[in-house]
N, C-alpha and C. Protein backbone atom coordinates (compact mmCIF):
# COMPACT_ATOMS: atom_id res chain seq x y z
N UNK A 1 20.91 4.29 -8.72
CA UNK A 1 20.53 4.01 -7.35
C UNK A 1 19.37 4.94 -6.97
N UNK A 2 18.41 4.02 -6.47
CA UNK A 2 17.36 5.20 -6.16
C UNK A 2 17.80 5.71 -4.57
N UNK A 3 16.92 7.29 -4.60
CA UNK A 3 17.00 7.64 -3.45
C UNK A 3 16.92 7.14 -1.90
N UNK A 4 15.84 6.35 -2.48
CA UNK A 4 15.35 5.27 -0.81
C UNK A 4 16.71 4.67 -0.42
N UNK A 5 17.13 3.94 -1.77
CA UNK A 5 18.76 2.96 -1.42
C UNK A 5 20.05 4.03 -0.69
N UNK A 6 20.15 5.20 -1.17
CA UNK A 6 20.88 6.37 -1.24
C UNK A 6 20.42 6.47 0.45
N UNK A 7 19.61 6.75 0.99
CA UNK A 7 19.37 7.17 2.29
C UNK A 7 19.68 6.04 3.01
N UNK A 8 19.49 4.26 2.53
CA UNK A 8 19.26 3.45 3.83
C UNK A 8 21.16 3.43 3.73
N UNK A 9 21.74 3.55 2.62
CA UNK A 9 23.34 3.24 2.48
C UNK A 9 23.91 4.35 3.37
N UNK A 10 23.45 5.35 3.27
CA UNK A 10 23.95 6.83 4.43
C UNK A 10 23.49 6.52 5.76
N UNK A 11 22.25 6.13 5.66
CA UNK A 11 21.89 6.22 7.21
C UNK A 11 22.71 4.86 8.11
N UNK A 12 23.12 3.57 7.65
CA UNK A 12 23.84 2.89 7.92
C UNK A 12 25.01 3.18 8.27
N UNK A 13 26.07 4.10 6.89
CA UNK A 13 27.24 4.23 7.14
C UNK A 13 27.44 4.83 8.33
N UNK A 14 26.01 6.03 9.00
CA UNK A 14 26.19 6.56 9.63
C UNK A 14 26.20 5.77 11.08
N UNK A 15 25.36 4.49 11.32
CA UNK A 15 25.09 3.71 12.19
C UNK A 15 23.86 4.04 13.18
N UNK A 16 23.01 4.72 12.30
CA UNK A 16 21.44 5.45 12.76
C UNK A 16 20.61 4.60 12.36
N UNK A 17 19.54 4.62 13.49
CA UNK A 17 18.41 3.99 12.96
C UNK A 17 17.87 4.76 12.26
N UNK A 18 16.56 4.39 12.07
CA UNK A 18 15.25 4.97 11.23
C UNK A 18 14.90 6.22 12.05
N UNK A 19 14.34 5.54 12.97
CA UNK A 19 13.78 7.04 14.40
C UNK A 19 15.13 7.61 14.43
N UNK A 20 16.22 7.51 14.85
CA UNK A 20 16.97 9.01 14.95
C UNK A 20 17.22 9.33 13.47
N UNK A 21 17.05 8.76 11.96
CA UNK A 21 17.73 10.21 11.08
C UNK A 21 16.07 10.58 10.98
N UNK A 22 14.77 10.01 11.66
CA UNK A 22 13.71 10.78 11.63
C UNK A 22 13.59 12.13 12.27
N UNK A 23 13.90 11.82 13.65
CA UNK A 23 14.14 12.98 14.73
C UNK A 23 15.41 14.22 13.90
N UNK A 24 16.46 13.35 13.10
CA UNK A 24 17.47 14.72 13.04
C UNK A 24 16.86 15.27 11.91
N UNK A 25 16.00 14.63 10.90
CA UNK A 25 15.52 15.30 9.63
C UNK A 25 13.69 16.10 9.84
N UNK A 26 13.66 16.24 11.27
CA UNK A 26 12.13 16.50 11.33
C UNK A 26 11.00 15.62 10.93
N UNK A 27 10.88 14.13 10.79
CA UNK A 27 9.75 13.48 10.42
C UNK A 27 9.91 12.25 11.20
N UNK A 28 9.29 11.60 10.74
CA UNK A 28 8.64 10.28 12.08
C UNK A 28 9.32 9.29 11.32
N UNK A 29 9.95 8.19 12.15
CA UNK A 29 10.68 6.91 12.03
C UNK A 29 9.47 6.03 10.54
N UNK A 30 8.62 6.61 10.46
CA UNK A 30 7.38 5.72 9.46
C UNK A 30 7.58 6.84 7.77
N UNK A 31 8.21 7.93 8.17
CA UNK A 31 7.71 8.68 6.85
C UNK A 31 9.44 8.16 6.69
N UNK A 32 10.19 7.75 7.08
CA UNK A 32 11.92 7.56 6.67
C UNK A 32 11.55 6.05 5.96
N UNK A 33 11.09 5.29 6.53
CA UNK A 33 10.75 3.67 6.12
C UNK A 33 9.88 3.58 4.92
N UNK A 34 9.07 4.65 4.48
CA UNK A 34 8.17 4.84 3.64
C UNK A 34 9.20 5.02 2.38
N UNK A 35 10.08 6.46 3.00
CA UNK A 35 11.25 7.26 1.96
C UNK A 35 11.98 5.29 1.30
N UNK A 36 12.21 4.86 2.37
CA UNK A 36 13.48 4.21 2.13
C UNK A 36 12.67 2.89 1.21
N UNK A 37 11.48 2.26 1.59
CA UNK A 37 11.38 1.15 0.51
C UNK A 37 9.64 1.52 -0.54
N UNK A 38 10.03 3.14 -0.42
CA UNK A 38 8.80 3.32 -1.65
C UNK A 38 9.12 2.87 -3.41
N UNK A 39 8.41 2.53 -3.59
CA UNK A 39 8.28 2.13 -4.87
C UNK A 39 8.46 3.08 -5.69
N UNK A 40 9.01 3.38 -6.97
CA UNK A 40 9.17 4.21 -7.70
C UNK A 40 7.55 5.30 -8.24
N UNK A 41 7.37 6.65 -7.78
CA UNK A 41 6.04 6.40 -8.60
C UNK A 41 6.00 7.29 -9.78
N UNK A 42 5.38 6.75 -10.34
CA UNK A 42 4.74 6.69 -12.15
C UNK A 42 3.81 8.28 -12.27
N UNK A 43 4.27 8.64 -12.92
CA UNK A 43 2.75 9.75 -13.83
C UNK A 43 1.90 9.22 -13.97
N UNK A 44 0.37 9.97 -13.69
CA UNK A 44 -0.61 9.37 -14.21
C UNK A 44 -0.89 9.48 -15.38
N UNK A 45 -1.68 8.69 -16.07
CA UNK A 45 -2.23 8.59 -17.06
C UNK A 45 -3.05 9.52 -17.49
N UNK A 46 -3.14 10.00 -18.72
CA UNK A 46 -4.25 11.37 -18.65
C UNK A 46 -5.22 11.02 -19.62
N UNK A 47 -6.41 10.13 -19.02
CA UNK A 47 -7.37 9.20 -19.87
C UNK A 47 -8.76 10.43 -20.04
């Protein structure tokens, strides 16, 4: 389970939106939505 899934399954159980576990974790309702459906990311390549 990735983390993003891990946070939207907690933040539900908890019955929080986005903006409040933003406000209780210090960041903005956009950097939680980012957390929650970012894409896995990759190493770069070292060309």
């Amino acid at each position: 389970m990735t983390l993003g899934r891990r946070l939207k399954t907690a933040r539900e159980k908890k019955g929080l939106t986005q903006a409040e576990l933003g406000r209780l974790l210090g960041v903005t309702d956009a950097t939680v939505a980012k957390k929650i459906c970012a894409a896995p990311i990759l190493p770069r390549s070292k060309n």
